[in-house]
Protein backbone atom coordinates (compact mmCIF):
# COMPACT_ATOMS: atom_id res chain seq x y z
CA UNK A 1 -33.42 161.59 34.79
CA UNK A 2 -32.98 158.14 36.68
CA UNK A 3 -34.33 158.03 39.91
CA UNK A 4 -32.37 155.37 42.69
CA UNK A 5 -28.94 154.81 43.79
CA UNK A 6 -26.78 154.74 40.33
CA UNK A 7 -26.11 151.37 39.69
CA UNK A 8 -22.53 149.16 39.31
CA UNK A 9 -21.13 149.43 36.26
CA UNK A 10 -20.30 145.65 34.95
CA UNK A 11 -17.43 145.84 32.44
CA UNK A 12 -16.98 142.05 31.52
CA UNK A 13 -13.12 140.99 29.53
CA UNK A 14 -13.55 139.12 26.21
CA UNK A 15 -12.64 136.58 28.02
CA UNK A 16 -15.33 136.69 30.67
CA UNK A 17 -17.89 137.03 28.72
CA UNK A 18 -17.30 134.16 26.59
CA UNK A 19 -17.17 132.11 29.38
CA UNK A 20 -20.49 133.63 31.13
CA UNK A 21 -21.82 132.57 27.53
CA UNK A 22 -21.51 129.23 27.26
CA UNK A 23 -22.40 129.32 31.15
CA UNK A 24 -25.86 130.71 29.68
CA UNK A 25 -25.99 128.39 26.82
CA UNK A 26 -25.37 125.44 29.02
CA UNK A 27 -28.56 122.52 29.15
CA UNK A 28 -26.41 121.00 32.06
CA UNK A 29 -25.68 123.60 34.96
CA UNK A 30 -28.00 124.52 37.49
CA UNK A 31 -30.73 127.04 36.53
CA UNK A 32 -29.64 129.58 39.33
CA UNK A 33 -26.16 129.55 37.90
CA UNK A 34 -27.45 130.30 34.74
CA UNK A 35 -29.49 132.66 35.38
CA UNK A 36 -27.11 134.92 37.70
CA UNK A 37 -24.27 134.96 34.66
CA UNK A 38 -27.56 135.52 32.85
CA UNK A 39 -28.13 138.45 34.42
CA UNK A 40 -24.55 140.09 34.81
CA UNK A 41 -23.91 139.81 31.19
CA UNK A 42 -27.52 141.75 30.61
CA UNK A 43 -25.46 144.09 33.09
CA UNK A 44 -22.57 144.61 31.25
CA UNK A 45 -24.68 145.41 28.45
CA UNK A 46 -25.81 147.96 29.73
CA UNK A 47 -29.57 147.32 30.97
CA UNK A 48 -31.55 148.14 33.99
CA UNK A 49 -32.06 146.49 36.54
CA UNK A 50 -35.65 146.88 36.30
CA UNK A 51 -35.33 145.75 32.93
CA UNK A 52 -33.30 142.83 33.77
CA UNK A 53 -35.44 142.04 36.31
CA UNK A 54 -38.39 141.97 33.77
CA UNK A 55 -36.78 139.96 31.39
CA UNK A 56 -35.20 137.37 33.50
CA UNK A 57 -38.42 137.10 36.00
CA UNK A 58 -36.77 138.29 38.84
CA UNK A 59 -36.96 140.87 41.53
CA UNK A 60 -35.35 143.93 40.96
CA UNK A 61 -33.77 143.30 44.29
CA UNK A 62 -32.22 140.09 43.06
CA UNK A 63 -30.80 141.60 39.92
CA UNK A 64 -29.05 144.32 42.23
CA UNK A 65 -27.78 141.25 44.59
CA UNK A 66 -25.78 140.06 42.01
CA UNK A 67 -24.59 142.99 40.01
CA UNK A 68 -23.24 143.93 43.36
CA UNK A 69 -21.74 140.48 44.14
CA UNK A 70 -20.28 140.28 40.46
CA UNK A 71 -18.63 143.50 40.65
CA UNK A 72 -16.94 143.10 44.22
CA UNK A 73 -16.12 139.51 43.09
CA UNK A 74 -13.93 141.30 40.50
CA UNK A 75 -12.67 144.05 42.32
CA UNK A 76 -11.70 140.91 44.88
CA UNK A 77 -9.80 139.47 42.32
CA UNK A 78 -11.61 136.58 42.99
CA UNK A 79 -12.71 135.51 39.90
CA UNK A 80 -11.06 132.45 38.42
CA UNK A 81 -9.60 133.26 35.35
């Protein structure tokens, strides 16, 4: 049994994720940009937070941060798409 708050589920489009991709795959962006699409698509597949957290470095509370951020950005409508 988990123990915590459930966490936000992150359902990413085909779409989305492609693009979060080549965000992640990118040699040019800024290292905090990569590493927050970085961390929602670990997100929409499903992981942890604590085990996001682990493998990106991060503090658990960071990982949260953005899963929360990413998931009112696109119940906002907000995203560009």
């Amino acid at each position: 049994m988990s123990k915590g708050r459930p966490r936000r589920s992150v359902v990413l489009s085909e779409e989305d994720r492609l693009q979060l991709s080549a965000v992640v795959r990118s040699r040019s962006l800024r290292h905090g940009l990569v590493m927050r699409a970085r961390v929602v698509l670990l997100a929409a597949d499903g992981l942890s937070n604590d085990a996001i957290a682990e493998q990106c470095g991060l503090s658990q509370q960071s990982v949260c941060l953005w899963r929360k951020r990413y998931v009112k950005a696109v119940s906002k409508g907000s995203m560009t798409r």
